[in-house]
Protein backbone atom coordinates (compact mmCIF):
# COMPACT_ATOMS: atom_id res chain seq x y z
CA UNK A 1 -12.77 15.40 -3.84
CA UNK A 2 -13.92 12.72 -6.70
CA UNK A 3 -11.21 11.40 -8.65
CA UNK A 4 -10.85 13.75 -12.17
CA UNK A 5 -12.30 11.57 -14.91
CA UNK A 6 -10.14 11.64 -18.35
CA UNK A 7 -10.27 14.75 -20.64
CA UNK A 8 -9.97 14.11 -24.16
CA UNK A 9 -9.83 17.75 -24.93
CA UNK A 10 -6.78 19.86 -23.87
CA UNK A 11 -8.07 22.74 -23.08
CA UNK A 12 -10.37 20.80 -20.24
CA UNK A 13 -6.50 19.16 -18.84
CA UNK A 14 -5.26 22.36 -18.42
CA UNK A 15 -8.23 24.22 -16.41
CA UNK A 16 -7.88 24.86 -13.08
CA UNK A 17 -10.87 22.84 -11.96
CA UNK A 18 -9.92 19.78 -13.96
CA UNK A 19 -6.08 20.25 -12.64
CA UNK A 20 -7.56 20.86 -9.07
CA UNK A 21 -9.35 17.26 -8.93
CA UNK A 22 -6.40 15.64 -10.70
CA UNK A 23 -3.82 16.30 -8.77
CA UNK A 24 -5.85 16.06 -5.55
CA UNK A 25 -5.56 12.59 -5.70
CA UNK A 26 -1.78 13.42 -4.55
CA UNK A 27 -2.03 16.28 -2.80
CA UNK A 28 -5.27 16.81 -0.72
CA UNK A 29 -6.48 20.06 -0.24
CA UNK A 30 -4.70 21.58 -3.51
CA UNK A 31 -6.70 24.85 -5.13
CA UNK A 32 -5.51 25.42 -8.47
CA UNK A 33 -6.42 28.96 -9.17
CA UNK A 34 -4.20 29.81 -12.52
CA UNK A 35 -2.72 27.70 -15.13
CA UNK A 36 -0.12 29.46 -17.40
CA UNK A 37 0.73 27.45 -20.72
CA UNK A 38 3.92 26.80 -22.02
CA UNK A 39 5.94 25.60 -25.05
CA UNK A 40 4.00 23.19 -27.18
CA UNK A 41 5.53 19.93 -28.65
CA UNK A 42 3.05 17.72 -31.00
CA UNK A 43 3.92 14.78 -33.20
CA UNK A 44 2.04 12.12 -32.50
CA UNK A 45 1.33 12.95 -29.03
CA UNK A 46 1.05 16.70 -27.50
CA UNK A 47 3.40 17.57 -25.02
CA UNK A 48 2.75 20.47 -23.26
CA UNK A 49 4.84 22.56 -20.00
CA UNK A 50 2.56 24.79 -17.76
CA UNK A 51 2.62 26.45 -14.75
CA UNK A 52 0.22 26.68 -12.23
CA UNK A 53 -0.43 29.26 -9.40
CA UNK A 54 -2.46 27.67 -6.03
CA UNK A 55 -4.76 29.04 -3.25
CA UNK A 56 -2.39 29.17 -0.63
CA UNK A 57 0.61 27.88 -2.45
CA UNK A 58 1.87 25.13 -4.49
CA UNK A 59 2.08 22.25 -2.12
CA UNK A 60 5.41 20.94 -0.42
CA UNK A 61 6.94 17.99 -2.74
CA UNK A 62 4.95 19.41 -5.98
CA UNK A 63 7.01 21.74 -8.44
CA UNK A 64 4.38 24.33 -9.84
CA UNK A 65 6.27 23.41 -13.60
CA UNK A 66 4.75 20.96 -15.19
CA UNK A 67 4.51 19.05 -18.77
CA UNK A 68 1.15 16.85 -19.66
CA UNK A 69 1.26 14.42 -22.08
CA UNK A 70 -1.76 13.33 -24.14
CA UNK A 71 -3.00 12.64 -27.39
CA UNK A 72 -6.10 15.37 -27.80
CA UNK A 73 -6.61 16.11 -31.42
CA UNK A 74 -8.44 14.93 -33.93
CA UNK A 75 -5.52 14.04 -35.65
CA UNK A 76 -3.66 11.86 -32.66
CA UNK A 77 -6.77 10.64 -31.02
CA UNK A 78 -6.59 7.25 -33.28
CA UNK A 79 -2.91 6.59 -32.18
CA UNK A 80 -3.87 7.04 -28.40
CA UNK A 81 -3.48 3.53 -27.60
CA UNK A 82 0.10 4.14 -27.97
CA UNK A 83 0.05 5.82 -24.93
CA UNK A 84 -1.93 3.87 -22.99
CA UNK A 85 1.26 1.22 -21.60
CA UNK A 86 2.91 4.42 -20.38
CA UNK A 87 0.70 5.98 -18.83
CA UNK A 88 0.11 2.54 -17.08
CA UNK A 89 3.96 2.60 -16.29
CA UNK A 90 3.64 5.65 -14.27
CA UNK A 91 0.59 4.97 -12.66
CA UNK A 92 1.38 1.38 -11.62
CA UNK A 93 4.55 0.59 -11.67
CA UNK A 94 7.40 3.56 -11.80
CA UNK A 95 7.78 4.22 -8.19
CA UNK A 96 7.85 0.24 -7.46
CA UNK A 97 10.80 0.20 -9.89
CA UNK A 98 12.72 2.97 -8.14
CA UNK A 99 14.16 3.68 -11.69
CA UNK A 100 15.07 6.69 -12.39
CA UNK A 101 12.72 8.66 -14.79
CA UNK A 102 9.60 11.44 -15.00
CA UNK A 103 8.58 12.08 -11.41
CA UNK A 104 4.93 11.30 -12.60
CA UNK A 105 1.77 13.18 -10.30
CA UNK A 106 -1.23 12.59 -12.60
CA UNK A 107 -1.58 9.15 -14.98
CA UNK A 108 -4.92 7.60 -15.63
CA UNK A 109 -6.51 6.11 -18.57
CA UNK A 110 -10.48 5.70 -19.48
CA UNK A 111 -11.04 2.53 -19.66
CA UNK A 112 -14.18 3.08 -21.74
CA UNK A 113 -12.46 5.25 -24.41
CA UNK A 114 -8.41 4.68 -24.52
CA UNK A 115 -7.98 8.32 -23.48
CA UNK A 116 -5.03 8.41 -21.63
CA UNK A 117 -3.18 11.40 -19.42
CA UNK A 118 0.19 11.86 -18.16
CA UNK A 119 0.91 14.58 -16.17
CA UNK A 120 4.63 14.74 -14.86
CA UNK A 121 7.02 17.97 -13.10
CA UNK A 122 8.97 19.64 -15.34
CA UNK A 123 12.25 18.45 -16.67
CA UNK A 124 13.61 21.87 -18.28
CA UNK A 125 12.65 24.03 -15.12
CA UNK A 126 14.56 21.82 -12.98
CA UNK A 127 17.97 22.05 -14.60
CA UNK A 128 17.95 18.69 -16.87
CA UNK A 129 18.16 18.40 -20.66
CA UNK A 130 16.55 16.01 -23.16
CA UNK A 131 19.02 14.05 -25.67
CA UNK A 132 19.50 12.79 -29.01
CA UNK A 133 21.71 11.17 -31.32
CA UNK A 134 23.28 14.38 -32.24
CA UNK A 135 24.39 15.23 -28.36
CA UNK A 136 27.78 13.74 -26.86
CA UNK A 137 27.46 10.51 -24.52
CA UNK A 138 29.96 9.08 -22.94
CA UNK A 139 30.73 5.18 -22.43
CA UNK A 140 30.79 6.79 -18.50
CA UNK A 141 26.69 8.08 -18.80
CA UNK A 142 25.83 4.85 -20.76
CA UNK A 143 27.07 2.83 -17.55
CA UNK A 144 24.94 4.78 -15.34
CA UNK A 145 21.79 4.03 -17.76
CA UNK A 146 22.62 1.33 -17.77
CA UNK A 147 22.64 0.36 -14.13
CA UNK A 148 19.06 2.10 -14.17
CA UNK A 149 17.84 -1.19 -16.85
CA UNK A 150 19.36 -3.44 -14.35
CA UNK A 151 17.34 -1.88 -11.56
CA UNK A 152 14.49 -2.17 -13.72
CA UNK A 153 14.99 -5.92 -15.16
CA UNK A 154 16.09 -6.85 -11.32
CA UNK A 155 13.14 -5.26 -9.86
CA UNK A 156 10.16 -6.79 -11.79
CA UNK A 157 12.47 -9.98 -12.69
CA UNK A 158 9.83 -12.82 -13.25
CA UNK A 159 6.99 -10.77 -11.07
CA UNK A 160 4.17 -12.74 -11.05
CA UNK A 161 2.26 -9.92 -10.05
CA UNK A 162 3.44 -8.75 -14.15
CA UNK A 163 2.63 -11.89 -15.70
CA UNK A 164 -0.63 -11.47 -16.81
CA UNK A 165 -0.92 -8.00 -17.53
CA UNK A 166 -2.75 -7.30 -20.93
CA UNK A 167 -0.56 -3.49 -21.09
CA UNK A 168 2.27 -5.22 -20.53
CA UNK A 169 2.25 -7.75 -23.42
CA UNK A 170 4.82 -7.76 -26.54
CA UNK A 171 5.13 -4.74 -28.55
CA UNK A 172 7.19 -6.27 -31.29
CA UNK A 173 5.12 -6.80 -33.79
CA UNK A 174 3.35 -7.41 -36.48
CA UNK A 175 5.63 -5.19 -38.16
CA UNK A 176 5.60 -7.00 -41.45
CA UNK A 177 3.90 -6.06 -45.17
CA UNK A 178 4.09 -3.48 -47.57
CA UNK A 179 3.89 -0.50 -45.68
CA UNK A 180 6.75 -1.25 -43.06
CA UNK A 181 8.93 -2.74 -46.25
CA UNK A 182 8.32 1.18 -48.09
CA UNK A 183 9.51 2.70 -44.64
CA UNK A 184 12.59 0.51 -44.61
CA UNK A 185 13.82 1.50 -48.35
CA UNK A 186 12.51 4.98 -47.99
CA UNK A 187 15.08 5.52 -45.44
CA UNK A 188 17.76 2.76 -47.32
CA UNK A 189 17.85 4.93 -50.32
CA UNK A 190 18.10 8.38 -49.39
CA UNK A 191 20.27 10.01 -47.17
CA UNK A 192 18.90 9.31 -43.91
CA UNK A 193 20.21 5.52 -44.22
CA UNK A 194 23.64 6.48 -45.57
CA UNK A 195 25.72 5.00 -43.25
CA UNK A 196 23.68 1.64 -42.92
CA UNK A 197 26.78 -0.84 -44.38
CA UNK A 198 26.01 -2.69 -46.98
CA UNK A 199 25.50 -6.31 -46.14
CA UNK A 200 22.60 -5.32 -43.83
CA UNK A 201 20.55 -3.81 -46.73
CA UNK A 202 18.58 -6.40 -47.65
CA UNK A 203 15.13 -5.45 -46.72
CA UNK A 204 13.71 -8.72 -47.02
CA UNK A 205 16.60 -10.35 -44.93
CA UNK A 206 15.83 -7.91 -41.94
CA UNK A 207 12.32 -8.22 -42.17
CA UNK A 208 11.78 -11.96 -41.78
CA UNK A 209 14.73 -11.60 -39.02
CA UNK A 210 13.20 -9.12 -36.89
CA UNK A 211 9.98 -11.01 -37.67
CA UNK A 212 12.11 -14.20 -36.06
CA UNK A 213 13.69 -11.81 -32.99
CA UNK A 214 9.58 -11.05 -32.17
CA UNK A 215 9.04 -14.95 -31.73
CA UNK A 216 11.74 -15.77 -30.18
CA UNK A 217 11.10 -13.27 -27.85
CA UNK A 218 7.43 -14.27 -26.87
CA UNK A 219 8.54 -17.50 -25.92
CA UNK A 220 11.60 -16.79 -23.69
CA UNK A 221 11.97 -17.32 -20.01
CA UNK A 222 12.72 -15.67 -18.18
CA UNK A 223 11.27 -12.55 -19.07
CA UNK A 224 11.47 -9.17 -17.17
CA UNK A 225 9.77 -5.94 -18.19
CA UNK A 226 12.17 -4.18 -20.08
CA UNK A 227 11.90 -0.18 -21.20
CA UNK A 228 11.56 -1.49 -25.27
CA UNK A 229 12.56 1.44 -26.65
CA UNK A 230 15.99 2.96 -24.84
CA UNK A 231 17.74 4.78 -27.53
CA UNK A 232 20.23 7.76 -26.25
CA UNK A 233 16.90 10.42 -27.20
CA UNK A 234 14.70 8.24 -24.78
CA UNK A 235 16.93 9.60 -21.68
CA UNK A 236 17.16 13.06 -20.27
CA UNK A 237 19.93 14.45 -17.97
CA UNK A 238 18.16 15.40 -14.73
CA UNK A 239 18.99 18.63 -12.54
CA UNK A 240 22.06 16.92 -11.04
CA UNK A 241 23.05 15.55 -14.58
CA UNK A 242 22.41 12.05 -13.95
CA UNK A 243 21.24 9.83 -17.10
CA UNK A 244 17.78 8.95 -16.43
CA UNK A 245 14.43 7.16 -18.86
CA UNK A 246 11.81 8.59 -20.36
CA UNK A 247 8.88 7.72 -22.99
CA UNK A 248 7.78 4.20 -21.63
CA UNK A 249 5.09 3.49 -25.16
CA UNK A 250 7.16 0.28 -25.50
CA UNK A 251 7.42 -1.05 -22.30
CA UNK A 252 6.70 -5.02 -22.13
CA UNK A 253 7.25 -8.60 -20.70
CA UNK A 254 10.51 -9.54 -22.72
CA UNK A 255 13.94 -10.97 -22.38
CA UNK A 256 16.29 -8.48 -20.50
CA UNK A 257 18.65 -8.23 -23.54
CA UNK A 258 16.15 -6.37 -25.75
CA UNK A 259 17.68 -3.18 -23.64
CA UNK A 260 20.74 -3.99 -22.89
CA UNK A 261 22.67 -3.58 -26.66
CA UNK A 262 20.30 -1.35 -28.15
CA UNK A 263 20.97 0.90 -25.37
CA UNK A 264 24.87 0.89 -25.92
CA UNK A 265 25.22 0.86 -29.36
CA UNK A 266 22.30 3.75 -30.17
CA UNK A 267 24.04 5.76 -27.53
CA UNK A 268 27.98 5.74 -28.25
CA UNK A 269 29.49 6.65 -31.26
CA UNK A 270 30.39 3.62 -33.42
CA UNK A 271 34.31 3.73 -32.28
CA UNK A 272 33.30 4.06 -28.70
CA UNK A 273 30.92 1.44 -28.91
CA UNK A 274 33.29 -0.91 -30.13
CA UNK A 275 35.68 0.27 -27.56
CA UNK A 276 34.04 -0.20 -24.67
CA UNK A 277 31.02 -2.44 -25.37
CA UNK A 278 32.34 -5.60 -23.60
CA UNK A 279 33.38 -3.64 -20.26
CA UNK A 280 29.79 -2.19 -20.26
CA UNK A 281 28.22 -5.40 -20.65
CA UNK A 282 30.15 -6.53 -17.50
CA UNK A 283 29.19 -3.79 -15.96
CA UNK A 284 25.07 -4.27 -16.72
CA UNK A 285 25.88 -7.94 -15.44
CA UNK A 286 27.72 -6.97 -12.43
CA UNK A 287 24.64 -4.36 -11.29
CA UNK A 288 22.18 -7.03 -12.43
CA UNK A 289 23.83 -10.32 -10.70
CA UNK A 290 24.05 -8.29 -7.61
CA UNK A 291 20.34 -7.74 -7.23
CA UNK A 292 19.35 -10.94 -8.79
CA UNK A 293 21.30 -13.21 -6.10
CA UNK A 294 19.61 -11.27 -3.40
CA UNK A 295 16.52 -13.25 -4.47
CA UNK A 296 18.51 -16.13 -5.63
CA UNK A 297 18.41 -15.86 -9.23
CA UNK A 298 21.25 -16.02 -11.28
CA UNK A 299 22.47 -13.77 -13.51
CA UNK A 300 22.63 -14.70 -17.34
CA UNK A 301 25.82 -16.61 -18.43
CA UNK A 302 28.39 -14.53 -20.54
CA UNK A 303 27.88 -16.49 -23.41
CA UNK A 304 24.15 -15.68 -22.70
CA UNK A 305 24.61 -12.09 -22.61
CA UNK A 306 26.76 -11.96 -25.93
CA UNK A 307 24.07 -13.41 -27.71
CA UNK A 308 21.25 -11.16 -26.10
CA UNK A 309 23.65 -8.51 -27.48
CA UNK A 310 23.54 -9.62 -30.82
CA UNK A 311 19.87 -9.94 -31.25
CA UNK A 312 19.20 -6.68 -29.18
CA UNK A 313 21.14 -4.22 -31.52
CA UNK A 314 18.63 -6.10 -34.61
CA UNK A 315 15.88 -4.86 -32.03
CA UNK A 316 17.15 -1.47 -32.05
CA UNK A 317 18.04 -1.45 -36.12
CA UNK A 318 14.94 -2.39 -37.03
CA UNK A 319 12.58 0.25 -35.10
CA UNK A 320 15.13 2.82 -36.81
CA UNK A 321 14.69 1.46 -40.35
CA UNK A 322 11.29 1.86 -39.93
CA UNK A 323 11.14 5.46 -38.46
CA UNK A 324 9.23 8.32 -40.44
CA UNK A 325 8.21 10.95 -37.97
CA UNK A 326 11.74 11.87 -36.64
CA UNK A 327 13.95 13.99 -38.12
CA UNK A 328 16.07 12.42 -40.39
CA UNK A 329 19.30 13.73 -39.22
CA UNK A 330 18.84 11.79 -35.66
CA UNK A 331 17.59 8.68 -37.54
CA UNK A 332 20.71 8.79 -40.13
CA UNK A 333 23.13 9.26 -36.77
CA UNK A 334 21.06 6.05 -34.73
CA UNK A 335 20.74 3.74 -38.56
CA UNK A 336 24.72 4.14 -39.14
CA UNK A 337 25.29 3.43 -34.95
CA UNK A 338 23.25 0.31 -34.95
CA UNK A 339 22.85 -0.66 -38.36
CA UNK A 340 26.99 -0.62 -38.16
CA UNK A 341 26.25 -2.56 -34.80
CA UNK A 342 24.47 -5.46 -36.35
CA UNK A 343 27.16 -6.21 -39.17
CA UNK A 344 29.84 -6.27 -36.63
CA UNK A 345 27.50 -8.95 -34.44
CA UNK A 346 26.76 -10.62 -37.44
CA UNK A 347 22.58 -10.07 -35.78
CA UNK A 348 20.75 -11.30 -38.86
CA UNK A 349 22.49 -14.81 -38.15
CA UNK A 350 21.58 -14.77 -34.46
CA UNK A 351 18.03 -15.73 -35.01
CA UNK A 352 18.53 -17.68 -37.54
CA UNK A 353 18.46 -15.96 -40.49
C-alpha cells in the first residue's frame, strides 16, 4: 500500500479509502470499510472523534475510536503551521520520549503545503477526561505530571540528534507590538484579568520582560525540549486516571524550567501552590537528577531551579495575558494563578526588568 498523501479537506481524512492507506502504514493489511463521525470541536484547529468499522475487524493494538486533528477550513488553513511542530512530535519523537500522552497512529505533514494531520485513539472512549482551570488538581496529580516533564527533559536532554531541528526551534516570540499590547489590556481591564494583582499590571513592564525571558532563553545551555505550553487544560486524565500531556503546538529546544513552574502554578490553586511548590520542585529534581546521572549529567543546582521557577511562571503569565480564543472564565482562573505567581517570585525582576 503507498503511503496516504496529506488531505487538506476533511471530508477526504475521514473516507474509508484515505483512512485505509493512512493507517496502513501501522497496521498492514487494515480495510476500512465504514467511518462513523463524531462530536466536532473547532477553534483554530478541528478536532474531530470517529469510529471506524474494518473488513475483518479492527486490528489487535488499534481502538476503532478515534479523534483527528487538522486544520481544514478555509478559515484555519492560514494558522496550519501551528500545527505543524506537533504533528512532528508524534510522528518523530513521542514514542522515543516514553512520555505519557495521545497514543498517536497517523501524523504526517506535506512538506510542499504545511498541511498537517494528526490522527490519535480516542481519549473519551477509553475512560479519561480532558481538564481545565475550572477542574480540581491536586499538589498529588501535579507530581505525577510532573515526573512525566522530567522524563521528557531527561530523555532528549542535550540530544544532538534535536539540535538542529528547524520544528523544534523557539516558539517564544516575537510577541511584541500593538496587537499583542491590545490583547494584554483587553483582558487587564475587564473581568477576565480580575484577579491579576496589581503590581504586575504594567503592560509595558511585562512586555519588554517576556521580550527579555525569549532571549535569554535562546541562548541558554543546556537546553532540552520542553512541552512549552503545560498549563493544567494541556493534560488529560487517561483510563486509569493518570495525569498525562497533550497539545504539543509549542514544543521547542529551551531551558527545562520553562515547564517546570508554569506547570505548578497554572495547575494548583494559588494557596496550594504556595503550599506545596518547594516540595514539588524537589520532587521534579529528584525524578530529573535520577535520570540525568545515569548519563552523567547533573541535575540543576537548587539555587538554579528557584530561579528557573521565577522566570517560568512569567512564561506562563504572559501566554495567558495574551489569550483571546479561550473562554474567559478558564483564562480569569489561569491570569489570577500565575499572574498571583509572578508577584510572589518577584518574575519581572528575574530577567532583569
Amino acid at each position: 500500500m503507498p503511503d496516504a498523501r496529506v488531505p487538506e479537506q476533511l471530508d477526504e481524512v475521514l473516507s474509508p479509502e484515505w483512512l485505509t492507506a493512512a493507517l496502513g502504514r501501522r497496521f498492514p493489511g487494515i480495510e476500512v470499510t465504514a467511518v462513523t463521525r463524531g462530536p466536532t470541536v473547532s477553534r483554530i484547529s478541528t478536532n474531530v472523534r470517529f469510529a471506524i468499522t474494518c473488513a475483518g475487524g479492527v486490528p489487535d493494538g488499534l481502538s476503532p475510536d478515534l479523534c483527528v486533528k487538522g486544520y481544514f477550513s478555509e478559515r484555519t488553513m492560514p494558522a496550519r503551521h501551528a500545527g505543524i511542530p506537533e504533528t512532528l512530535f508524534y510522528r518523530d519523537l513521542a514514542e522515543r520520549t516514553g512520555v505519557r500522552t495521545l497514543r498517536g497512529v497517523y501524523a504526517e505533514v506535506d512538506g510542499a503545503t504545511g498541511a498537517n494531520v494528526l490522527i490519535t485513539q480516542d481519549v473519551i472512549s477509553d475512560g479519561g477526561a480532558f481538564l481545565d482551570g475550572r477542574h480540581p488538581y491536586t499538589p498529588d496529580q501535579a507530581a505525577e505530571s510532573l515526573e512525566q516533564l522530567a522524563r521528557l527533559h531527561t530523555a532528549t536532554w542535550g540530544d544532538p540528534r534535536l539540535a538542529d531541528a528547524d520544528w523544534l526551534s523557539s516558539r517564544m516570540g516575537p510577541r511584541s507590538g500593538e496587537v499583542w499590547r491590545r490583547k494584554i489590556e483587553a483582558n487587564y481591564t475587564s473581568d477576565t484579568g480580575a484577579g491579576v494583582p496589581e503590581q504586575v499590571r504594567d503592560v509595558g513592564r511585562i512586555m519588554a520582560a517576556y521580550g527579555a525571558l525569549a532571549a535569554l532563553v535562546a541562548d541558554t545551555t543546556p537546553w532540552t525540549i520542553v512541552h512549552g505550553d503545560p498549563h493544567v487544560g494541556n493534560i488529560f486524565l487517561d483510563g486509569a486516571g493518570r495525569p498525562s500531556l497533550l497539545d504539543w503546538q509549542l514544543v521547542q529546544r529551551a531551558p527545562w524550567y520553562l515547564d517546570t513552574g508554569y506547570h505548578i502554578a497554572s495547575a494548583l490553586t494559588v494557596a496550594d501552590r504556595r503550599r506545596h511548590e518547594d516540595d514539588l520542585l524537589r520532587h521534579y529534581l529528584e525524578v530529573l537528577g535520577a535520570g540525568l546521572r545515569t548519563t552523567g549529567v547533573e541535575p540543576p543546582s537548587w539555587d538554579e531551579a528557584r530561579l528557573g521557577v521565577r522566570r517560568s511562571v512569567l512564561h506562563g503569565c504572559y501566554l495567558w495575558s495574551i489569550t483571546s480564543m479561550v473562554d474567559p472564565a478558564v483564562t480569569r482562573v489561569l491570569l489570577e494563578r500565575l499572574g498571583t505567581a509572578v508577584a510572589d517570585h518577584e518574575s519581572l525582576a528575574s530577567v532583569g526588568s
